[in-house]
Protein backbone atom coordinates (compact mmCIF):
# COMPACT_ATOMS: atom_id res chain seq x y z
CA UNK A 1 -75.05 113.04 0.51
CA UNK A 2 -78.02 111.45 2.27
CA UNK A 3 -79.19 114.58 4.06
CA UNK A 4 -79.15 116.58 1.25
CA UNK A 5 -81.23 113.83 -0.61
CA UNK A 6 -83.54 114.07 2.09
CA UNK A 7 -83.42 117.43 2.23
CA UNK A 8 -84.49 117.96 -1.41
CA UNK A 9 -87.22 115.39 -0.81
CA UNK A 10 -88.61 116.91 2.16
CA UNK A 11 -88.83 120.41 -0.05
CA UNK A 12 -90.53 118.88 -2.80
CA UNK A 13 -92.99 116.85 -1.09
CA UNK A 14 -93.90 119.67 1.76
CA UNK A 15 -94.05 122.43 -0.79
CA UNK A 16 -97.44 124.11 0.51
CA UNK A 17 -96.15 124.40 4.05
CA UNK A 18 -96.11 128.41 4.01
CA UNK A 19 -100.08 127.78 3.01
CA UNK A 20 -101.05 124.94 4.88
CA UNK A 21 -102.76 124.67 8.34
CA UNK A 22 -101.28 123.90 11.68
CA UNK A 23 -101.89 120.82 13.56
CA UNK A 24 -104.42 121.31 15.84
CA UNK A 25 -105.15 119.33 19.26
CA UNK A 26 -107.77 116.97 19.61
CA UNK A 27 -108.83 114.14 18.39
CA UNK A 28 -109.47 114.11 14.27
CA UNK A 29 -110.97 111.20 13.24
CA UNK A 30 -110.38 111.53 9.85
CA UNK A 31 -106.80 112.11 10.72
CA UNK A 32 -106.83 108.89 12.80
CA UNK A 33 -108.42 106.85 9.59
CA UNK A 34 -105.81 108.45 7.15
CA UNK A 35 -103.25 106.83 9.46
CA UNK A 36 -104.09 103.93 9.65
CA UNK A 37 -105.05 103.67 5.56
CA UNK A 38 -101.23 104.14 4.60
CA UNK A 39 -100.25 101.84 7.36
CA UNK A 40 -102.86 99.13 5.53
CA UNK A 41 -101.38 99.89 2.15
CA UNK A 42 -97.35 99.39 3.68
CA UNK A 43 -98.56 95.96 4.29
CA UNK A 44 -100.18 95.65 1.18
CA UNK A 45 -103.42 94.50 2.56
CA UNK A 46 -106.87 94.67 0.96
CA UNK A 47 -109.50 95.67 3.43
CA UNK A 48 -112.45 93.20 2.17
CA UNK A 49 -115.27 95.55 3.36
CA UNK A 50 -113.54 98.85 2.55
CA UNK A 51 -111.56 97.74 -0.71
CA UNK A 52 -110.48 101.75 -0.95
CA UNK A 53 -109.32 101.88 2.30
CA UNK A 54 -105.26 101.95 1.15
CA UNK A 55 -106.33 105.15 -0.82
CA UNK A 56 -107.98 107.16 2.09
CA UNK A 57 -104.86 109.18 2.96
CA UNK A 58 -102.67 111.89 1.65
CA UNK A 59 -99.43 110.80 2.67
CA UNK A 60 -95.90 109.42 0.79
CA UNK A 61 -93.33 107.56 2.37
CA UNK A 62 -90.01 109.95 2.15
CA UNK A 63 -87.61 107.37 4.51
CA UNK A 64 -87.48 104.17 6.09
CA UNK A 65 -84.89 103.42 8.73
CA UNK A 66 -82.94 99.91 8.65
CA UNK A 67 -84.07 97.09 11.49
CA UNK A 68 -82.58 98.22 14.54
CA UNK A 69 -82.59 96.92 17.60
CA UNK A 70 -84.59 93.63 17.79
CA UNK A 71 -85.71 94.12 14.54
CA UNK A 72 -87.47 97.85 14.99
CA UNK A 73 -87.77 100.33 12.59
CA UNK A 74 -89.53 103.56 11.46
CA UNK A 75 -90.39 105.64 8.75
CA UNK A 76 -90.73 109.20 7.97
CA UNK A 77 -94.05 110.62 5.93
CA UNK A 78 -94.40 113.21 3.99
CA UNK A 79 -97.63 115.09 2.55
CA UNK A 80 -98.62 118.36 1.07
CA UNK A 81 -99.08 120.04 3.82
CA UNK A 82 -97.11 121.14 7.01
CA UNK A 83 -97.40 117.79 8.79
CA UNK A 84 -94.83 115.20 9.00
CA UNK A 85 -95.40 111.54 10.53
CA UNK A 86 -93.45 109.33 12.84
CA UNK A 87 -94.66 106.07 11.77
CA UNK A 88 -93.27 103.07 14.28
CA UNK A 89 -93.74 99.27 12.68
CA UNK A 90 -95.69 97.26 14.96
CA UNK A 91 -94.76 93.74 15.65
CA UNK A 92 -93.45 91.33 12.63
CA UNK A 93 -93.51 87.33 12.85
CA UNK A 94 -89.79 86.93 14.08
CA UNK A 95 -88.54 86.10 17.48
CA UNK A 96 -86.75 88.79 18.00
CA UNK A 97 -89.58 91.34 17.18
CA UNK A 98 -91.40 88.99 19.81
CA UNK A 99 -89.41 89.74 22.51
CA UNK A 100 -89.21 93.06 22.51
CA UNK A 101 -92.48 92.59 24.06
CA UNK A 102 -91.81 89.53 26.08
CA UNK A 103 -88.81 91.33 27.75
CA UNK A 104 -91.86 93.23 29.77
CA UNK A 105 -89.88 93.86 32.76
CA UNK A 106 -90.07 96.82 34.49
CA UNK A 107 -87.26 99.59 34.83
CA UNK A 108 -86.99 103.33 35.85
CA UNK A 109 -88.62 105.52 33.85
CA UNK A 110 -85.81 107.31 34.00
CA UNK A 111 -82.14 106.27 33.88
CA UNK A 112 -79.50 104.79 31.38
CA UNK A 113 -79.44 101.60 29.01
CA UNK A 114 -75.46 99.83 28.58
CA UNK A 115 -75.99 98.94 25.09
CA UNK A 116 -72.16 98.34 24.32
CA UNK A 117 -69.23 99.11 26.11
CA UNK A 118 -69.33 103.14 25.17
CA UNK A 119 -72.49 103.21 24.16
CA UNK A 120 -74.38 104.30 26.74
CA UNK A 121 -78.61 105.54 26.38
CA UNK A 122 -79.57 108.21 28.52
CA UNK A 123 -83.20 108.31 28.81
CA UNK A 124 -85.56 110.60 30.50
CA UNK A 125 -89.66 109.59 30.24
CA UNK A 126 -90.90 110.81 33.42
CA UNK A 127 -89.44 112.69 36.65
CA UNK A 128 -90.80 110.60 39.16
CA UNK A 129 -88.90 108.73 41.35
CA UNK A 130 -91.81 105.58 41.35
CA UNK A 131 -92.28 105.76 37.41
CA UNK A 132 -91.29 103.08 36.03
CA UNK A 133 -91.61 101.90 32.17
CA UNK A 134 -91.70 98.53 29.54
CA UNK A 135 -87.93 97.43 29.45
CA UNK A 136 -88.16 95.84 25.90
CA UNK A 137 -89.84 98.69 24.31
CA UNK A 138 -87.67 101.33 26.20
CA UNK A 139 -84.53 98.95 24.65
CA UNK A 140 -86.20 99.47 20.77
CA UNK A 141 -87.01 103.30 21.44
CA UNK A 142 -83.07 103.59 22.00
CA UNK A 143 -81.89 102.11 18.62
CA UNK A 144 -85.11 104.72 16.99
CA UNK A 145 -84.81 107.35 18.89
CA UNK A 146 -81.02 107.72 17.29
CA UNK A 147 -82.00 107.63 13.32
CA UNK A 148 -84.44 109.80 13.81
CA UNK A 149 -82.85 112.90 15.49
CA UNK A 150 -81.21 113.72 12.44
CA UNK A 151 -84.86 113.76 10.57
CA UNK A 152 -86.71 115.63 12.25
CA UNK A 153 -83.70 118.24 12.07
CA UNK A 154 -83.74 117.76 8.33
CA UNK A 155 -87.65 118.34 8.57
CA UNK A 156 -86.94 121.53 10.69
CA UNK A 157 -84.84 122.95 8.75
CA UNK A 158 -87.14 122.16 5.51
CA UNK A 159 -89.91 124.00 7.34
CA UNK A 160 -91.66 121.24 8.82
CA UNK A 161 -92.10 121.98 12.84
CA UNK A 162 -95.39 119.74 13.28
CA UNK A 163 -95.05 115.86 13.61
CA UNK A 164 -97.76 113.44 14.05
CA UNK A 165 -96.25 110.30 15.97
CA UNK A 166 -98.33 106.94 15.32
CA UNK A 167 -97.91 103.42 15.58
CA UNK A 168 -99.71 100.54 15.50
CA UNK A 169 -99.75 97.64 18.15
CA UNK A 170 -95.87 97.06 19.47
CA UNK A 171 -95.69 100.78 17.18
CA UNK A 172 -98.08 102.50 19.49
CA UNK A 173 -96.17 100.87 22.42
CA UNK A 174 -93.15 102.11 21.61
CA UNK A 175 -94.46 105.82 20.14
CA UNK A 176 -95.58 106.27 24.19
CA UNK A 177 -91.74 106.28 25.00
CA UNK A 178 -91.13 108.15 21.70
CA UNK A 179 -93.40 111.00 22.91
CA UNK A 180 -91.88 111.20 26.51
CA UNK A 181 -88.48 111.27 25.02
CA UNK A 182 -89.25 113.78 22.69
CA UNK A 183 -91.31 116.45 24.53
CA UNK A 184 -88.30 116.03 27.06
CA UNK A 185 -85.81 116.74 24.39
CA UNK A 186 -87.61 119.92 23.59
CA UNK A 187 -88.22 121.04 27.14
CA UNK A 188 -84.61 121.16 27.86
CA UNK A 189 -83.70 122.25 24.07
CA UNK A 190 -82.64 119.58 21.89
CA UNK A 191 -85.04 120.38 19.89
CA UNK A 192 -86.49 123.98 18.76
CA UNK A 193 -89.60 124.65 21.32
CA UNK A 194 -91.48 125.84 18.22
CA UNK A 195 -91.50 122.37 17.16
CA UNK A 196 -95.44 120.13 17.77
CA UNK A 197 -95.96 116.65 18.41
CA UNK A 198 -99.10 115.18 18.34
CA UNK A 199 -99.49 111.48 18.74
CA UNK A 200 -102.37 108.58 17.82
CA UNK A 201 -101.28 105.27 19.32
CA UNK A 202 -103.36 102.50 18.30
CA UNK A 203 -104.19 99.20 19.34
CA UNK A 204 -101.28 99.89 22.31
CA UNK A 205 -100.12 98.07 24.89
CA UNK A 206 -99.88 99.81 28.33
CA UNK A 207 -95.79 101.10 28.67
CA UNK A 208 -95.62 101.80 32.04
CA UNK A 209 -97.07 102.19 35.27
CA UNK A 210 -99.58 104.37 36.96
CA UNK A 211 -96.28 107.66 37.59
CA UNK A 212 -95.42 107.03 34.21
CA UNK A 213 -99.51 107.69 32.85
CA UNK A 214 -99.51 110.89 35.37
CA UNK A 215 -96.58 112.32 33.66
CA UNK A 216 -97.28 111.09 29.87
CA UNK A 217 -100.67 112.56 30.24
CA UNK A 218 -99.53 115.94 32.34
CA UNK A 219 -97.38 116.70 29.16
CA UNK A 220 -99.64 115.98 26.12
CA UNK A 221 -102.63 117.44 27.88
CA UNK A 222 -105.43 119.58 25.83
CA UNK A 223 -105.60 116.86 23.29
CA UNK A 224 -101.91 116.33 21.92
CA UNK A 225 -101.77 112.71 23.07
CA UNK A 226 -104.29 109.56 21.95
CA UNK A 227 -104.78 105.80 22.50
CA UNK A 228 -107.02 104.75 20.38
CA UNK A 229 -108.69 101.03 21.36
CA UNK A 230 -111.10 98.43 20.01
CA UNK A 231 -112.89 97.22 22.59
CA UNK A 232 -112.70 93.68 21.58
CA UNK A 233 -108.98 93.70 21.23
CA UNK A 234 -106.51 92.27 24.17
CA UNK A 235 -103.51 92.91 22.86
CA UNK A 236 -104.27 97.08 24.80
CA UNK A 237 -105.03 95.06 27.92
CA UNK A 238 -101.69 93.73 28.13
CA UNK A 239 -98.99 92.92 29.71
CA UNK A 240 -100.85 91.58 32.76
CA UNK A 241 -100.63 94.17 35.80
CA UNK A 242 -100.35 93.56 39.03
CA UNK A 243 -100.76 95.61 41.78
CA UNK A 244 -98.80 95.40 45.57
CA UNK A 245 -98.92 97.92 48.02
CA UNK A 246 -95.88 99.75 47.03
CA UNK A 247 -97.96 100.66 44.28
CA UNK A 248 -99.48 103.52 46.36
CA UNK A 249 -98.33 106.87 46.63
CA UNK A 250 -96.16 107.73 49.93
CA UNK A 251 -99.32 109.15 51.72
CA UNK A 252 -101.52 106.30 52.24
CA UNK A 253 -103.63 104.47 54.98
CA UNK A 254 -101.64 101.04 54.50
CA UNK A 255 -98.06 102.40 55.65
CA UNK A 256 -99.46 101.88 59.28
CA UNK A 257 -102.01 99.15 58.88
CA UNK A 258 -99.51 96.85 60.46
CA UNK A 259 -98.90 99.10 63.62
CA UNK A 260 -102.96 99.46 63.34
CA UNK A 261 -103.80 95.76 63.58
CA UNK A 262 -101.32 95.14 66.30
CA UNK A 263 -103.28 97.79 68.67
CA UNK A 264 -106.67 95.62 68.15
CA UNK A 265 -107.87 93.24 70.65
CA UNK A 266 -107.06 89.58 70.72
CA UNK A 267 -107.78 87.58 68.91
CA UNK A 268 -109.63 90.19 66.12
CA UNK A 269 -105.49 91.20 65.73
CA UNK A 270 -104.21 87.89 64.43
CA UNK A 271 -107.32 87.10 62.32
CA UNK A 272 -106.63 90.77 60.85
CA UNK A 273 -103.27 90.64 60.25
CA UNK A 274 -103.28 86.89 59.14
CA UNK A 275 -106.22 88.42 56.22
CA UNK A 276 -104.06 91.18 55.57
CA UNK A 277 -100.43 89.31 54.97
CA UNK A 278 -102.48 87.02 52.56
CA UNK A 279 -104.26 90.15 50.74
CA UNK A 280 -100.62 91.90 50.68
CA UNK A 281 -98.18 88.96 50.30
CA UNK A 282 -99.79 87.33 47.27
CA UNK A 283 -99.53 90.06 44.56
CA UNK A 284 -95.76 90.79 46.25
CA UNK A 285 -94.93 87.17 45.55
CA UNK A 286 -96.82 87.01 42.07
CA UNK A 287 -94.51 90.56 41.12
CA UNK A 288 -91.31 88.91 42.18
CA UNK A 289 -92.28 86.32 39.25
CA UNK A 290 -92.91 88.45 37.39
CA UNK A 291 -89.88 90.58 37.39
CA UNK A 292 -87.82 86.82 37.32
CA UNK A 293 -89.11 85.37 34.26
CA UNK A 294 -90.08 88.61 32.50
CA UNK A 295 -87.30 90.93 33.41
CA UNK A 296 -84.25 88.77 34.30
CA UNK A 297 -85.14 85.63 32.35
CA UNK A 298 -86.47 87.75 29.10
CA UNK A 299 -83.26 89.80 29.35
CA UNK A 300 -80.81 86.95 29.18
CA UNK A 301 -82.56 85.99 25.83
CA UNK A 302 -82.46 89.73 24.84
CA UNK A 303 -78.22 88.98 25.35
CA UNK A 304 -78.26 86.28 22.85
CA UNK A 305 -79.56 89.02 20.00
CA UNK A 306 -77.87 92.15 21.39
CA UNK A 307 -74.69 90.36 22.10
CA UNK A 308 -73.52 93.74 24.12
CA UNK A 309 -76.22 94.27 26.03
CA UNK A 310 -75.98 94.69 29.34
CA UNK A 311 -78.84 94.12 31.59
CA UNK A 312 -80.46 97.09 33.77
CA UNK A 313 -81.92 97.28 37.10
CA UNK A 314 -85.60 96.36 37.01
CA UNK A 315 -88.01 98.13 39.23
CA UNK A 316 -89.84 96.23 41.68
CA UNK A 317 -93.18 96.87 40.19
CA UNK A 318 -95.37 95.44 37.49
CA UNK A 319 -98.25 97.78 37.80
CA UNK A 320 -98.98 98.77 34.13
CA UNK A 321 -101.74 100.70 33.37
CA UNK A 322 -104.05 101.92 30.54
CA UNK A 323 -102.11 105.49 29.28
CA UNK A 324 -102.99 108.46 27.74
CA UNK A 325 -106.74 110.15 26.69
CA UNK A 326 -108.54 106.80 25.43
CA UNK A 327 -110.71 106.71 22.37
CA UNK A 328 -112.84 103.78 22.78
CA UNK A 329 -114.19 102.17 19.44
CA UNK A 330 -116.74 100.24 20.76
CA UNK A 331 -117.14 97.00 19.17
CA UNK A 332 -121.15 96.43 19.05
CA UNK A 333 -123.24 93.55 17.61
CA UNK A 334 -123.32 94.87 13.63
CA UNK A 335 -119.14 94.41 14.55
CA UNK A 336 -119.14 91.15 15.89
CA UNK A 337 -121.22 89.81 12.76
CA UNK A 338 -118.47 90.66 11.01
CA UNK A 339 -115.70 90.43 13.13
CA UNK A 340 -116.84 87.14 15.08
CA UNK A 341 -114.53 85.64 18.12
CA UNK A 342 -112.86 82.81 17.25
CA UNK A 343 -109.90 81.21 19.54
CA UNK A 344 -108.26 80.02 16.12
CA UNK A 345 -108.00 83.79 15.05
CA UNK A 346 -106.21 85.49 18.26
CA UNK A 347 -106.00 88.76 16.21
CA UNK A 348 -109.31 89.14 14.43
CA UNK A 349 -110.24 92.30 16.57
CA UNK A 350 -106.43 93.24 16.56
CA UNK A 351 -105.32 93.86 12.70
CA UNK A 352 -106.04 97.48 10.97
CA UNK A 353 -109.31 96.11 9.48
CA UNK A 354 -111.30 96.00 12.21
CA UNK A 355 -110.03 99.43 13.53
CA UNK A 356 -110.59 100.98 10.48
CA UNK A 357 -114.30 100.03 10.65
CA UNK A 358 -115.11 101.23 13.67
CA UNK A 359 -112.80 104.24 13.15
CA UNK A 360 -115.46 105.35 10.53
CA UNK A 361 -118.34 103.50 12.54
CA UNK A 362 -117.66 106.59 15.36
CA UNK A 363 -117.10 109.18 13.14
């Protein structure tokens, strides 16, 4: 009964789609601000400066999925013309929305997720080997990923082959693994290969490391893919990276720097090799940490909410990195008379306000 409500939705509310335009790649600013508009009118904010901000968009709300997850969810658009959006919810004020992104350990980017005995997540966001992704966010993009398979079919079969995937904050965090998952889906035909995905995530966190970027931004080259930053906003510099040598691709000058040193001349070798086991061993040590309190740690709280959970396998790396074909929105002076620092106010340069003005500031 459901899918043929949505079904009959969908019809109505996409009737021009035999007239409309495709999506086309690159970045569309005005696209970008229509986004974000609906997203400030789900929250029912008023944008001081632009008080008609929540009407700058086309778009209806046809679905909304139920919490998921730790407390995750999604909702389906609809408009009057061939596009559909993907819409992930960013972060809400609960603890379990929290540590989704706490629970920033790394694991393949590739691999499986034990949700419940039987209930296993296969998941496939990059091919190689070193790739390795956000565990919390890869744990919500398995409850999503689920409930809305059987939309987008309902969307395909109404017509509707072009998706926009957005999110906002944790949402654009998450839509990264969305994306992956997706185009891998359709590459090995789950889903039609007539079927486009174009995605805007904003205000993002990085999701993985520097394999995981390669492959994200091999696949939604030509200008399917954007993450769209203010550049007075930390949240998109998070989590914190950090770098070892095992970071490095397989072909580099440090697998024999050891063997190198040794061959010097005493006592240049032990002043060398003492430098360069406090250089190596420090980020090593300051990773293992890392993947204890933010991996292990993080995951035993994830157990208390997901009572079935079981914990993976977390890479040894922590090496996240800045994804995808940035749009910087460069926060100037005129912004930060309006938008002013202030330690009270951690997400003055974070919320949909200050995107949306220098969304239209750029355009």
């Amino acid at each position: 009964m459901l899918r043929h409500c949505i079904l009959f939705i969908l019809s109505f509310l996409f009737s021009s789609v035999i007239k409309a335009e495709k999506l086309q790649a690159g970045y569309n600013p005005k696209e970008y601000i229509e986004l974000l508009s609906y997203q400030l009118k789900q929250v029912n904010h008023n944008d001081a400066l632009y008080p008609d901000s929540v009407q700058m968009h086309h778009y209806r709300n046809v679905y909304t999925s139920p919490e998921v997850g730790l407390q995750n969810q999604w909702s389906l658009w609809g408009s009057n013309d061939s596009i559909a959006v993907i819409k992930i919810r960013g972060t809400i004020g609960t603890s379990e929305s929290w540590l989704a992104n706490l629970y920033a350990g790394m694991i393949p980017a590739k691999g499986f997720l034990i949700l419940a005995p039987g209930d296993t997540f296969n998941y496939h966001f990059a091919s190689n080997d070193l790739a390795a992704v956000h565990a919390g966010w890869t744990l919500s993009t398995a409850y999503l990923i689920r409930d809305m398979l059987p939309r987008i079919d309902s969307c395909y079969k109404s017509g509707i082959k072009d998706f926009i995937i957005t999110g906002h904050s944790q949402g654009g965090a998450i839509a990264y693994l969305i994306t992956s998952l997706l185009y891998y889906y359709r590459s090995n035909h789950q889903l039609p290969a007539d079927i486009t995905f174009k995605t805007y995530c904003s205000a993002a966190p990085k999701p993985g490391n520097l394999y995981f970027a390669y492959e994200y931004e091999n696949i939604t080259r030509n200008g399917w893919a954007f993450n769209v930053v203010n550049s007075a906003d930390w949240v998109p510099e998070t989590p914190i990276s950090i770098q070892t040598i095992h970071d490095f691709n397989k072909t580099n000058p440090l697998i024999k720097a050891r063997k190198g040193i040794r061959k010097q001349k005493f006592p240049a070798n032990l002043v060398t090799m003492y430098v360069f086991n406090r250089l190596s061993k420090t980020p090593l040590r300051a990773m293992r940490q890392y993947k204890k309190y933010l991996g292990k740690y993080a995951g035993k709280l994830v157990t208390r909410n997901l009572k079935d959970f079981v914990k993976p396998e977390y890479a040894n790396c922590t090496n996240y990195v800045r994804t995808g074909a940035t749009i910087v929105l460069f926060a100037d002076e005129d912004y930060y008379k309006l938008f002013p620092d202030n330690p009270d106010k951690i997400f003055i340069h974070h919320f949909f306000e200050p995107y949306l003005y220098l969304a239209k500031k750029r355009n």
